[in-house]
C-alpha atoms as a PDB file:
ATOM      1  CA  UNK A   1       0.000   0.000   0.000  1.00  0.00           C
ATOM      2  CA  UNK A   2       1.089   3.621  -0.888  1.00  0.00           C
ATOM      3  CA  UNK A   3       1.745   5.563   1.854  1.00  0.00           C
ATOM      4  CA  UNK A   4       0.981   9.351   1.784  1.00  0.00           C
ATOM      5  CA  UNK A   5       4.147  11.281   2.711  1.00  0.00           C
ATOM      6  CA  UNK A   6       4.365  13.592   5.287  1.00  0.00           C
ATOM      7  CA  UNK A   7       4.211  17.310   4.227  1.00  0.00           C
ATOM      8  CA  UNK A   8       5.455  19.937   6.750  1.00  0.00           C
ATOM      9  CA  UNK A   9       3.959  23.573   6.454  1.00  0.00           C
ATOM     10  CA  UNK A  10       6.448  24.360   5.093  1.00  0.00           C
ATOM     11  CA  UNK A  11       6.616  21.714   2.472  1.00  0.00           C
ATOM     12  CA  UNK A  12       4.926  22.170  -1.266  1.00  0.00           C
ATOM     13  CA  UNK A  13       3.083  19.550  -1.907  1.00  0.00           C
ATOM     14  CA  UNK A  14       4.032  15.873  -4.033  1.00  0.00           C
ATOM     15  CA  UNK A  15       1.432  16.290  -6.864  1.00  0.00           C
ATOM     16  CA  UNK A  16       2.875  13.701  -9.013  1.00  0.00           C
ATOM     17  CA  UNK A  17       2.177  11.344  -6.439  1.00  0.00           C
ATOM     18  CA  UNK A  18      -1.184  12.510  -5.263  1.00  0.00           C
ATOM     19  CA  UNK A  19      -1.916  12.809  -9.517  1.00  0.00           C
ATOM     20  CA  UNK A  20      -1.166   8.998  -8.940  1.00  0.00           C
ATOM     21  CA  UNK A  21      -3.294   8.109  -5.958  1.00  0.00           C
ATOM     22  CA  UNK A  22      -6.429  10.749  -7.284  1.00  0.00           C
ATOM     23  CA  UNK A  23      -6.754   9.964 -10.966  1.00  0.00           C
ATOM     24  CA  UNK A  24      -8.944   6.907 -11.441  1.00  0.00           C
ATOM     25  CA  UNK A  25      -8.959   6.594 -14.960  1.00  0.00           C
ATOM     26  CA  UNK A  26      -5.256   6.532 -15.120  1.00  0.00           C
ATOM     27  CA  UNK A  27      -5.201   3.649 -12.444  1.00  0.00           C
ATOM     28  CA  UNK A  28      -7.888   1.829 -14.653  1.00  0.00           C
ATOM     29  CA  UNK A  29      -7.636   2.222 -18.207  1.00  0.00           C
ATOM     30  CA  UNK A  30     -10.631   0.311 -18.691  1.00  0.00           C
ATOM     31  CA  UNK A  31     -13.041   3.109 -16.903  1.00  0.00           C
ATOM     32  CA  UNK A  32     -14.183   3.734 -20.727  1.00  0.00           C
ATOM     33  CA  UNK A  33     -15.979   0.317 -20.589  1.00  0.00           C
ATOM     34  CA  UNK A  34     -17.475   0.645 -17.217  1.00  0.00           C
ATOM     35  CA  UNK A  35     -18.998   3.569 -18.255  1.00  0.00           C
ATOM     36  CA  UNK A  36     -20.360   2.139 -21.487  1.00  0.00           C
ATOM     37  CA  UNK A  37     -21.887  -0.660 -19.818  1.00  0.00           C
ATOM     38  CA  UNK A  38     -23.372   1.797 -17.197  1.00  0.00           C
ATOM     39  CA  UNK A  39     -25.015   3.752 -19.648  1.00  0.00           C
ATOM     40  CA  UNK A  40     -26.305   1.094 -21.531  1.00  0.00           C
ATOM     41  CA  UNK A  41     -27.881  -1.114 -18.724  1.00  0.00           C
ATOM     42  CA  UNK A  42     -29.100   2.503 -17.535  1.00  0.00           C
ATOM     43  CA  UNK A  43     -30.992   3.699 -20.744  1.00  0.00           C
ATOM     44  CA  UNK A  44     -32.653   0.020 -20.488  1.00  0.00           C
ATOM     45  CA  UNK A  45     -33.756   0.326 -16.788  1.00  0.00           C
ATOM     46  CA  UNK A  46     -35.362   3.884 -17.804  1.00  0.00           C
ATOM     47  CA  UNK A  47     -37.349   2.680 -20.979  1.00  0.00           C
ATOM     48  CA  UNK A  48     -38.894  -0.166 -19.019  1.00  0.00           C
ATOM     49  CA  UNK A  49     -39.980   2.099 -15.826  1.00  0.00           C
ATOM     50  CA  UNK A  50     -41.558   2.541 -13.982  1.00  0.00           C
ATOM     51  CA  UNK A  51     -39.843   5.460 -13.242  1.00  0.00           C
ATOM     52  CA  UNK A  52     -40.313   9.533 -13.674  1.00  0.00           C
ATOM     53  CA  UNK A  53     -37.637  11.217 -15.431  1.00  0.00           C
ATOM     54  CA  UNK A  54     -36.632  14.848 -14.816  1.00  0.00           C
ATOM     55  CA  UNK A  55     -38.243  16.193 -11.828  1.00  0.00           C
ATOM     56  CA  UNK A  56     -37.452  19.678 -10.423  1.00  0.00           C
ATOM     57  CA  UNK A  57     -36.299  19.703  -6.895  1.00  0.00           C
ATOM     58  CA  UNK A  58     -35.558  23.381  -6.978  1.00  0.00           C
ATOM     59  CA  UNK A  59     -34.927  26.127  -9.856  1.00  0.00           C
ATOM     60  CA  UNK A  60     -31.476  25.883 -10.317  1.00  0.00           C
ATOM     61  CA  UNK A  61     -29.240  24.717 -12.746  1.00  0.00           C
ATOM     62  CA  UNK A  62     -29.332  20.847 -12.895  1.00  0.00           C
ATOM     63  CA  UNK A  63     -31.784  20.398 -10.019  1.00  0.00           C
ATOM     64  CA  UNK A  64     -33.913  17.770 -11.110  1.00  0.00           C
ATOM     65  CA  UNK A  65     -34.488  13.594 -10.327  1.00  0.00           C
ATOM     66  CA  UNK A  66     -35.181  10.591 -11.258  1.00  0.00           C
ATOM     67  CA  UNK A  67     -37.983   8.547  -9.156  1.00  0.00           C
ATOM     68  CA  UNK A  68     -38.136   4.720  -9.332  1.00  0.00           C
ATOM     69  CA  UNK A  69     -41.197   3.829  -7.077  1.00  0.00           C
ATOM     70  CA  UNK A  70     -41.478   0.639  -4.281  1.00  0.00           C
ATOM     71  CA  UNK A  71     -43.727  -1.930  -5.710  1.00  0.00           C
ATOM     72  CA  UNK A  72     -45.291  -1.889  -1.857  1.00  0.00           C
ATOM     73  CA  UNK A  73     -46.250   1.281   0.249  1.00  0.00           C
ATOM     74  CA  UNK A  74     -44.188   2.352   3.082  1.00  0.00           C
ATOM     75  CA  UNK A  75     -40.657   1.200   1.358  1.00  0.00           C
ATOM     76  CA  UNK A  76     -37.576   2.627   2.497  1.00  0.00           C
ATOM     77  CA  UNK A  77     -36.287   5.162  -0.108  1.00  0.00           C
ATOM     78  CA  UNK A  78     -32.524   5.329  -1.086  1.00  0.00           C
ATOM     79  CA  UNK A  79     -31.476   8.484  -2.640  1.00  0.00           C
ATOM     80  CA  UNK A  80     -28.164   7.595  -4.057  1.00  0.00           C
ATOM     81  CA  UNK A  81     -25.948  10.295  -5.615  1.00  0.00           C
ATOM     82  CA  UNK A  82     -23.698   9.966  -7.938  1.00  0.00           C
ATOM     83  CA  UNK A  83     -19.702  10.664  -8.410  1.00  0.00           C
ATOM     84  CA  UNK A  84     -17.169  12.234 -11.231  1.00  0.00           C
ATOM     85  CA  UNK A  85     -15.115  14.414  -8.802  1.00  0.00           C
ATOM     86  CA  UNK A  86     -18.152  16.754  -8.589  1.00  0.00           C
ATOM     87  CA  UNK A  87     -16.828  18.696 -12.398  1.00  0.00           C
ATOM     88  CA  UNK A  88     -18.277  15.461 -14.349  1.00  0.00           C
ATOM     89  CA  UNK A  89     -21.253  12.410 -15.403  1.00  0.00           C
ATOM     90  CA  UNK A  90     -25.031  12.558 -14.455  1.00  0.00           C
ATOM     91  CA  UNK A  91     -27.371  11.022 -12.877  1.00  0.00           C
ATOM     92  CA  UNK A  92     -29.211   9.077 -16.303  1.00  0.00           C
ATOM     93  CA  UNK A  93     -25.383   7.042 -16.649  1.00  0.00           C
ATOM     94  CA  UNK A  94     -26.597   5.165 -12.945  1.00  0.00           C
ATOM     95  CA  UNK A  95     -29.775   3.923 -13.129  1.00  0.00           C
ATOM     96  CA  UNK A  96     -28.377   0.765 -13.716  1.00  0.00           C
ATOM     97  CA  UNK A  97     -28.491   0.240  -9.723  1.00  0.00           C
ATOM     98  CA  UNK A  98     -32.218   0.987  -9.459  1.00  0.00           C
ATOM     99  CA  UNK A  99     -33.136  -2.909  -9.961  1.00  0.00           C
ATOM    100  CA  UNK A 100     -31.210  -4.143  -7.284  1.00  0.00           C
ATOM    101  CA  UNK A 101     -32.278  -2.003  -4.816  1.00  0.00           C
ATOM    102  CA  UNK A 102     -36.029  -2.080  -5.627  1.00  0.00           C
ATOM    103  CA  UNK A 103     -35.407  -5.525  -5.517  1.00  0.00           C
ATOM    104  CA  UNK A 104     -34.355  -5.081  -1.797  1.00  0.00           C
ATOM    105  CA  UNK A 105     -37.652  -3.075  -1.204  1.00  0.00           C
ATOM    106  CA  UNK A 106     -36.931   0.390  -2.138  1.00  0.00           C
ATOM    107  CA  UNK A 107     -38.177   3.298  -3.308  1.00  0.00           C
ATOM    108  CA  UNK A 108     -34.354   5.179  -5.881  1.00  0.00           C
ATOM    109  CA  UNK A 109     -34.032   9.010  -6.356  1.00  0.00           C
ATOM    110  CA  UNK A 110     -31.445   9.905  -7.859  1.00  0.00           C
ATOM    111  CA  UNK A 111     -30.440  13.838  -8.188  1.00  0.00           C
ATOM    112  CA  UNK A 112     -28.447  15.478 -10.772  1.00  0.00           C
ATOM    113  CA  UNK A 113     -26.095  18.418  -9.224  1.00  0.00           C
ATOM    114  CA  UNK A 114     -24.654  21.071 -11.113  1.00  0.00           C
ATOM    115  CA  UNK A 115     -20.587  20.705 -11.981  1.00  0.00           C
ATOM    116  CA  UNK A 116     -17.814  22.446 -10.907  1.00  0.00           C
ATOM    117  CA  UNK A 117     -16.469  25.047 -11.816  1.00  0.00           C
ATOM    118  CA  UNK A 118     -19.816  26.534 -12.300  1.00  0.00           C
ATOM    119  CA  UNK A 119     -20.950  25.931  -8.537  1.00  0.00           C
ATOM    120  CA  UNK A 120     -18.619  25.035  -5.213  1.00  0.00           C
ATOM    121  CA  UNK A 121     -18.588  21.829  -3.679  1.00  0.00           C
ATOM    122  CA  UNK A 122     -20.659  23.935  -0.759  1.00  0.00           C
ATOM    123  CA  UNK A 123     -22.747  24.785  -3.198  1.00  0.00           C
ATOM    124  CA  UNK A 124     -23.426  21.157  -4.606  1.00  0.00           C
ATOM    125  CA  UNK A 125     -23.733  19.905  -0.857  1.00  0.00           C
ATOM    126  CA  UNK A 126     -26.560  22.528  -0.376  1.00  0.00           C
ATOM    127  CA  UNK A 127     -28.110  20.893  -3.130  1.00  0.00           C
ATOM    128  CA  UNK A 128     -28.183  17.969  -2.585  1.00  0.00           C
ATOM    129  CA  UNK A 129     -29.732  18.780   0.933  1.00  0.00           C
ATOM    130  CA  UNK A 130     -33.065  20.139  -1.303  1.00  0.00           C
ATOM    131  CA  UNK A 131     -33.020  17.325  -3.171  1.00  0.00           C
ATOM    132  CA  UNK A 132     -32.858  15.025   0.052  1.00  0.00           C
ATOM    133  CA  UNK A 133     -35.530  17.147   1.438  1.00  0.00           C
ATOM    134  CA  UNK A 134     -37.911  16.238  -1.370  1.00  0.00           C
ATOM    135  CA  UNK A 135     -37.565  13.010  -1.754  1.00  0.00           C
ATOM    136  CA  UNK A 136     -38.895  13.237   2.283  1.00  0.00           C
ATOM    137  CA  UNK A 137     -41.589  15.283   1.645  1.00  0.00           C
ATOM    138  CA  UNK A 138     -42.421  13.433  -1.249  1.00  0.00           C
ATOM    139  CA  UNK A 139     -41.881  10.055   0.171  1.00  0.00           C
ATOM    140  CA  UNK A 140     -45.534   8.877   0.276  1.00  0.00           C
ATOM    141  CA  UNK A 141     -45.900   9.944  -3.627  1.00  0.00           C
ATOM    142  CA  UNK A 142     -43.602   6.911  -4.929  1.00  0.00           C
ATOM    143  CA  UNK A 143     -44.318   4.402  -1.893  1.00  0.00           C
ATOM    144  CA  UNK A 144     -41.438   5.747   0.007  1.00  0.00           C
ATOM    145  CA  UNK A 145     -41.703   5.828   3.982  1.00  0.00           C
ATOM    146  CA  UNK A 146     -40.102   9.248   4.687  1.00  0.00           C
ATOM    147  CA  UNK A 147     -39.201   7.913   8.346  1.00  0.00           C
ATOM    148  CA  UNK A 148     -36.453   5.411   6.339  1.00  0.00           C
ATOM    149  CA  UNK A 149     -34.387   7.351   4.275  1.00  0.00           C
ATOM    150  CA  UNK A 150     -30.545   6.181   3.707  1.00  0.00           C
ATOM    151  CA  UNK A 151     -28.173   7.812   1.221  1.00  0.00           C
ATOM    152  CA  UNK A 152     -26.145   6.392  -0.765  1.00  0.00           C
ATOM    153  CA  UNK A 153     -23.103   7.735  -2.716  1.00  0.00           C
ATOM    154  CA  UNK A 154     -20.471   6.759  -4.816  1.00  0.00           C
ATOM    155  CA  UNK A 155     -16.454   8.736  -4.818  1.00  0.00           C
ATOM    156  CA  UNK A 156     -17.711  12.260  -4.793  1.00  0.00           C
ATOM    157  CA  UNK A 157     -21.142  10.969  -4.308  1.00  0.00           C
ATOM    158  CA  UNK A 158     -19.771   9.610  -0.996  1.00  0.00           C
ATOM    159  CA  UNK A 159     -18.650  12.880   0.658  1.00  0.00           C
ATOM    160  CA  UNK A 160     -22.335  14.082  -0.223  1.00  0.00           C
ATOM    161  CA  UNK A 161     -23.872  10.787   1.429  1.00  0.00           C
ATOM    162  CA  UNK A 162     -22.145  11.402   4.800  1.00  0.00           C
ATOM    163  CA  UNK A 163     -22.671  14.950   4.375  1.00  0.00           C
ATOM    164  CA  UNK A 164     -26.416  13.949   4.604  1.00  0.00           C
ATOM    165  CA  UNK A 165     -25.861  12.503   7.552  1.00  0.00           C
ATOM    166  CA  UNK A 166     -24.182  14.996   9.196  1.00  0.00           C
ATOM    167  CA  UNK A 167     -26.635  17.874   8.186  1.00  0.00           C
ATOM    168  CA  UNK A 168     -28.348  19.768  10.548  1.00  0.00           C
ATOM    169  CA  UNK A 169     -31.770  19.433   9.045  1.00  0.00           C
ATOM    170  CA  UNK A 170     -34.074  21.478  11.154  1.00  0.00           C
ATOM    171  CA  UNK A 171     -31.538  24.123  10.797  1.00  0.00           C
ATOM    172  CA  UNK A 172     -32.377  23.998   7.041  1.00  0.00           C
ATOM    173  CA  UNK A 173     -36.318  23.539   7.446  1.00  0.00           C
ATOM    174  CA  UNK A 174     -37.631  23.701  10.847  1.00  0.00           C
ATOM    175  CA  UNK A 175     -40.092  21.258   9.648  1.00  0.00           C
ATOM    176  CA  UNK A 176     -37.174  18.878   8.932  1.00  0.00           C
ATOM    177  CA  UNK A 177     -36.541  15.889  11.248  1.00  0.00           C
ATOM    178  CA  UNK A 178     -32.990  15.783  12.972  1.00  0.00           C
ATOM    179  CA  UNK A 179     -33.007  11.842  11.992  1.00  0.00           C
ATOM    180  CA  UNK A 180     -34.298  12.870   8.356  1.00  0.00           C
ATOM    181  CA  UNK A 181     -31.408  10.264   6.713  1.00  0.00           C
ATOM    182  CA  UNK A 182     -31.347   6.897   9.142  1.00  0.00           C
ATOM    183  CA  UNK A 183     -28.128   5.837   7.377  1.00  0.00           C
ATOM    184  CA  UNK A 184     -25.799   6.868   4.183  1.00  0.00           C
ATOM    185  CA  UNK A 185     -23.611   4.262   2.358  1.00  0.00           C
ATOM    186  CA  UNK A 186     -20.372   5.590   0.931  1.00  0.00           C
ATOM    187  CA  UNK A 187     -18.779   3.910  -1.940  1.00  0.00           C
ATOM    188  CA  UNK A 188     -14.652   5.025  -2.681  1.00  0.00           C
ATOM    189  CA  UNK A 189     -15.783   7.955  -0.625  1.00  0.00           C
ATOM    190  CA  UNK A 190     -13.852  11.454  -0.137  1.00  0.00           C
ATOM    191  CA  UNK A 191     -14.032  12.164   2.996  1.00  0.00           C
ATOM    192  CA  UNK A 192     -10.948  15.067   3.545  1.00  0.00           C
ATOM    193  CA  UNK A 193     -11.010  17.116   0.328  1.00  0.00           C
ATOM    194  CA  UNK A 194      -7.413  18.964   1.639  1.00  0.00           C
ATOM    195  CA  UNK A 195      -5.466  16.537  -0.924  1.00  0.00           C
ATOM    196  CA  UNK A 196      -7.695  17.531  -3.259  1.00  0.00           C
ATOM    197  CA  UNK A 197      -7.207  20.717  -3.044  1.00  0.00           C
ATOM    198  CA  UNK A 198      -3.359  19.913  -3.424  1.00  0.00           C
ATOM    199  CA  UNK A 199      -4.116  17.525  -6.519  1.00  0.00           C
ATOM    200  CA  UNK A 200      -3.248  19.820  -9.882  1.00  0.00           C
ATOM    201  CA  UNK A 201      -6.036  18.423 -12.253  1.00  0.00           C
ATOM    202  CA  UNK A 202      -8.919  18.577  -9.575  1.00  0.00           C
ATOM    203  CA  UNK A 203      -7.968  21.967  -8.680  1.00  0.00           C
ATOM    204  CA  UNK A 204      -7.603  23.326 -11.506  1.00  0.00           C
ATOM    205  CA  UNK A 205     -11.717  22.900 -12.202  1.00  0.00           C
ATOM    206  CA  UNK A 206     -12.833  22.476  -8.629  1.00  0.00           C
ATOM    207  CA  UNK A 207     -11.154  25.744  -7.326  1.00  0.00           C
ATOM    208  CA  UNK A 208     -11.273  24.617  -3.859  1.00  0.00           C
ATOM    209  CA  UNK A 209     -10.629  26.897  -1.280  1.00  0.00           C
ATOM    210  CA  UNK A 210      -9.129  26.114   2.627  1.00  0.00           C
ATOM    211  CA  UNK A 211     -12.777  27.176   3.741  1.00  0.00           C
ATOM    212  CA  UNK A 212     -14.327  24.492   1.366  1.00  0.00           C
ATOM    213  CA  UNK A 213     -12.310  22.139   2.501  1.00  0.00           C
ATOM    214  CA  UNK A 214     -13.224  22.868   6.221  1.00  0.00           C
ATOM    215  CA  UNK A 215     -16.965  23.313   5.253  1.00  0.00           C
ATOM    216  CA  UNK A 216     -17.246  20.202   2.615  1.00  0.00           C
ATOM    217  CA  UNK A 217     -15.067  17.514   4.602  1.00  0.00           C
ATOM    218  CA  UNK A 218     -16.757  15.039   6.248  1.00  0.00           C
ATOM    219  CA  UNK A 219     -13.402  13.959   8.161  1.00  0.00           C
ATOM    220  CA  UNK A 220     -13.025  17.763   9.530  1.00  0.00           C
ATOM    221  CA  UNK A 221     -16.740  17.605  10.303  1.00  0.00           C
ATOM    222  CA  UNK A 222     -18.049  16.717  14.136  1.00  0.00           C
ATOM    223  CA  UNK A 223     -19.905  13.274  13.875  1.00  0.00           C
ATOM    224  CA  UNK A 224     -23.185  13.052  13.707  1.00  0.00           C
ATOM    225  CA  UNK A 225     -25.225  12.651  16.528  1.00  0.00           C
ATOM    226  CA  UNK A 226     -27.435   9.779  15.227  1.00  0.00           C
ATOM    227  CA  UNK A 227     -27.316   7.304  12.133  1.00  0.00           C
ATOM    228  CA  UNK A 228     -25.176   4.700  10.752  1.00  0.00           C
ATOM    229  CA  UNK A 229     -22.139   5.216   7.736  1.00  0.00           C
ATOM    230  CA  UNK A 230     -21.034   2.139   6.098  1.00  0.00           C
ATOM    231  CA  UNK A 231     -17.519   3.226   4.300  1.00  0.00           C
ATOM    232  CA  UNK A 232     -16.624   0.808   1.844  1.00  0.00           C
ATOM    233  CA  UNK A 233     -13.631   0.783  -1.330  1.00  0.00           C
ATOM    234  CA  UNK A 234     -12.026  -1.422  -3.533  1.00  0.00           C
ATOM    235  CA  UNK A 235      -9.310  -3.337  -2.468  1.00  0.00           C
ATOM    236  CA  UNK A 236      -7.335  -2.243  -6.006  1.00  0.00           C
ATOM    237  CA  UNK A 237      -7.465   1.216  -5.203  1.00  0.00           C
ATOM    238  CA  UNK A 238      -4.806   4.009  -4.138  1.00  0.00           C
ATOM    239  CA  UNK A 239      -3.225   4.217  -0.747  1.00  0.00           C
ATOM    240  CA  UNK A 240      -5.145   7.448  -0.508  1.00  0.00           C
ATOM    241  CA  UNK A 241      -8.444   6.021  -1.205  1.00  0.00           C
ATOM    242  CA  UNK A 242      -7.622   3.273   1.179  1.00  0.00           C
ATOM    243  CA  UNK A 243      -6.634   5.711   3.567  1.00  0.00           C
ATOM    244  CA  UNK A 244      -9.796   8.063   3.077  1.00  0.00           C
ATOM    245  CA  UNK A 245     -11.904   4.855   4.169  1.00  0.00           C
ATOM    246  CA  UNK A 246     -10.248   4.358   7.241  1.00  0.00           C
ATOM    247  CA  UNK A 247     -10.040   7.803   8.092  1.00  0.00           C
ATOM    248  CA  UNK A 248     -13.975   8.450   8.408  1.00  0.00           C
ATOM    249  CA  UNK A 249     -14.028   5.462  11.151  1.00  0.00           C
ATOM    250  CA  UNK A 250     -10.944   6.689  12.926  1.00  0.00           C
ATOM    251  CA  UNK A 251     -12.339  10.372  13.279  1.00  0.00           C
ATOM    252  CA  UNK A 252     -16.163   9.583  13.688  1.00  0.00           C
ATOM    253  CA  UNK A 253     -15.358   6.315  15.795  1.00  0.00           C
ATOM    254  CA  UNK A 254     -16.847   2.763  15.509  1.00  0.00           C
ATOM    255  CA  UNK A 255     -20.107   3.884  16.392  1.00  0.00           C
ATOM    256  CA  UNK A 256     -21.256   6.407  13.646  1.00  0.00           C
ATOM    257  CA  UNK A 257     -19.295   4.111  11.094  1.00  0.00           C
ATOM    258  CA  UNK A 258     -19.064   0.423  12.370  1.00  0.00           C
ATOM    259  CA  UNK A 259     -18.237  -0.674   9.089  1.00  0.00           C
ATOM    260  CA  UNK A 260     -14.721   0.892   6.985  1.00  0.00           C
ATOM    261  CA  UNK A 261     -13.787  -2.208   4.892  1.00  0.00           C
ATOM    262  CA  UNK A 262     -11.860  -2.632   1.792  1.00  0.00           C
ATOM    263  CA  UNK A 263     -13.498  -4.708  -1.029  1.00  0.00           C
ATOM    264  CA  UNK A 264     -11.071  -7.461  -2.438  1.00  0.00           C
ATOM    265  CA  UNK A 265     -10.478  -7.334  -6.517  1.00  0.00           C
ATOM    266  CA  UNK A 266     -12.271  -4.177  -7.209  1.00  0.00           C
ATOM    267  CA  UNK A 267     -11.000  -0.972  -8.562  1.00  0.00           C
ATOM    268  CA  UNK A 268     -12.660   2.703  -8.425  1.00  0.00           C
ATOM    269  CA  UNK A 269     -15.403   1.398 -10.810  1.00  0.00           C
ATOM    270  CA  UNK A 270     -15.993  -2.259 -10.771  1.00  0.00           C
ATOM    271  CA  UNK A 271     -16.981  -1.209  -6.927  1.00  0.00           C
ATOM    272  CA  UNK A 272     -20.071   0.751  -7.747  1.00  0.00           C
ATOM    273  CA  UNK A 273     -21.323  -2.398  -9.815  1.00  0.00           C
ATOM    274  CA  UNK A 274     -21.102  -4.725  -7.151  1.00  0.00           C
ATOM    275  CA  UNK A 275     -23.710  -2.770  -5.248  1.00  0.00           C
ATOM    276  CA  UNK A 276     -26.007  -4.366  -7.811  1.00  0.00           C
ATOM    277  CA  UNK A 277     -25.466  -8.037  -7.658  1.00  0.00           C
ATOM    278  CA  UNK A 278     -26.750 -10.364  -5.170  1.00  0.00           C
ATOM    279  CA  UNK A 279     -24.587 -11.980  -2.910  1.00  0.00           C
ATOM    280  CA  UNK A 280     -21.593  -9.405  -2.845  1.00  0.00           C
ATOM    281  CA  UNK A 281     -20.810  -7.854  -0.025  1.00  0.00           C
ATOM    282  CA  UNK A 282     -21.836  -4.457  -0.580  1.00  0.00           C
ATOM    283  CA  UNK A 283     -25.248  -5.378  -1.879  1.00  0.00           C
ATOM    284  CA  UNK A 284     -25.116  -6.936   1.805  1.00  0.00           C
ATOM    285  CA  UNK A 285     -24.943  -4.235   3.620  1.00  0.00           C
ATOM    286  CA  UNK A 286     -26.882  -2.146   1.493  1.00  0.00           C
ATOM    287  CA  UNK A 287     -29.988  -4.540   2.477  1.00  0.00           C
ATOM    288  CA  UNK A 288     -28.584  -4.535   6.278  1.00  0.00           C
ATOM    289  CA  UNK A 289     -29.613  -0.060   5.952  1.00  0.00           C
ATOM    290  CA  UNK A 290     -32.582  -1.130   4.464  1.00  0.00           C
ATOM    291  CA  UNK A 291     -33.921  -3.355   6.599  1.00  0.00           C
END
């Protein structure tokens, strides 16, 4: 495992080896046909519904969502959010996970966000909180049970799972539960966006600032008072990745996150797919939220 070196204040920063540890595609050449398969398996979930395609959670710029109802009333509801470093992809390339978790008894929103550089990573995290609101408000409307809501995110999508659970919600809504999202699953999460910050071709779109990275990092964050995270990566990924997972356990103890594991013989993308088969490991605990 690659270990991050130590950097002094003093120190600038090793960006060809955090270029190394942060760029997925370089690390898996392949990424182009995970992403092909994604979009293809996704465009076939969304022709054969049910589902509703394109609905506004707010009046900004990419704030709408896809709903997959629960076959039954009073079905958990996953929102799961979606990754590409916050500057890339969209929500129509992962509906290819919608079958496996209505098969588990859910209710799937799943919320665009608009890219970097045109909004912050504050600003994404803020909305993301509307479109988490909705889909509890709205819960009853696709046989959702508002009182079970998890999150679920995947690499960027991650930060803005836990960042669900750590929101103060009545802060946002008085009308808001504190215990609005029971539980958030983060997949290759980032939870400590300071490397980031540090990484030359994130930065260079993401313009993160040190106040971003205090307000946006779940690591810098006080754990939540309530809920469950289960961290998980792939066993094939960076040292920094690898790192990141254990990090969110270590700083919001064993029992906010009882579960930081490390996914044998997956990469950065072969991960998110095993959320949708049956009898992985992640599509485990994703049922063990659920239940």
């Amino acid at each position: 495992m690659a270990r991050r070196p130590e950097i002094s204040c003093g120190d600038a920063p090793n960006t060809q080896w955090l270029e190394r540890m942060y760029n997925n595609r370089a690390r898996v050449p392949e990424y182009g046909d995970h992403f092909a398969r994604w979009a293809g398996e996704s465009a076939l979930v969304r022709r054969s519904g049910p589902c509703e395609i394109d609905v506004a959670y707010g009046g900004g710029s990419n704030e709408t969502l896809d709903v997959f109802p629960a076959d039954k009333p009073r079905s958990p509801v996953v929102v799961f959010i979606h990754g590409g470093y916050w500057k890339g992809m969209d929500k129509s390339q992962h509906s290819f996970l919608v079958p496996a978790l209505r098969a588990l008894g859910a209710a799937v929103v799943v919320p665009n966000y608009a890219l970097c550089p045109k909004m912050t990573i504050p600003q994404i995290t803020l909305q993301m909180v509307q479109a988490t609101a909705w889909a509890w408000r709205h819960a009853a409307d696709f046989n959702g049970d508002a009182r079970r809501a998890v999150v679920m995110g995947h690499s960027a999508g991650g930060q803005l799972a836990a960042m669900m659970l750590a929101c103060a919600w009545p802060v946002v809504d008085a009308a808001l539960p504190a215990d609005l999202v029971k539980g958030a699953l983060g997949i290759s999460s980032l939870y400590d966006l300071q490397p980031i910050q540090q990484t030359p071709s994130l930065q260079e779109v993401l313009r993160l600032t040190p106040a971003q990275v205090a307000q946006a990092s779940p690591a810098r964050l006080p754990a939540p008072a309530r809920g469950r995270l289960f961290s998980v990566v792939g066993g094939d990924e960076s040292g920094e990745y690898l790192r990141q997972n254990r990090l969110i356990q270590q700083t919001w103890g064993r029992e906010r996150v009882p579960v930081a594991a490390a996914l044998p013989g997956l990469n950065h993308f072969s991960v998110l797919e095993a959320l949708a088969r049956r009898g992985t490991r992640l599509h485990g605990l994703a049922r063990q939220l659920l239940a």
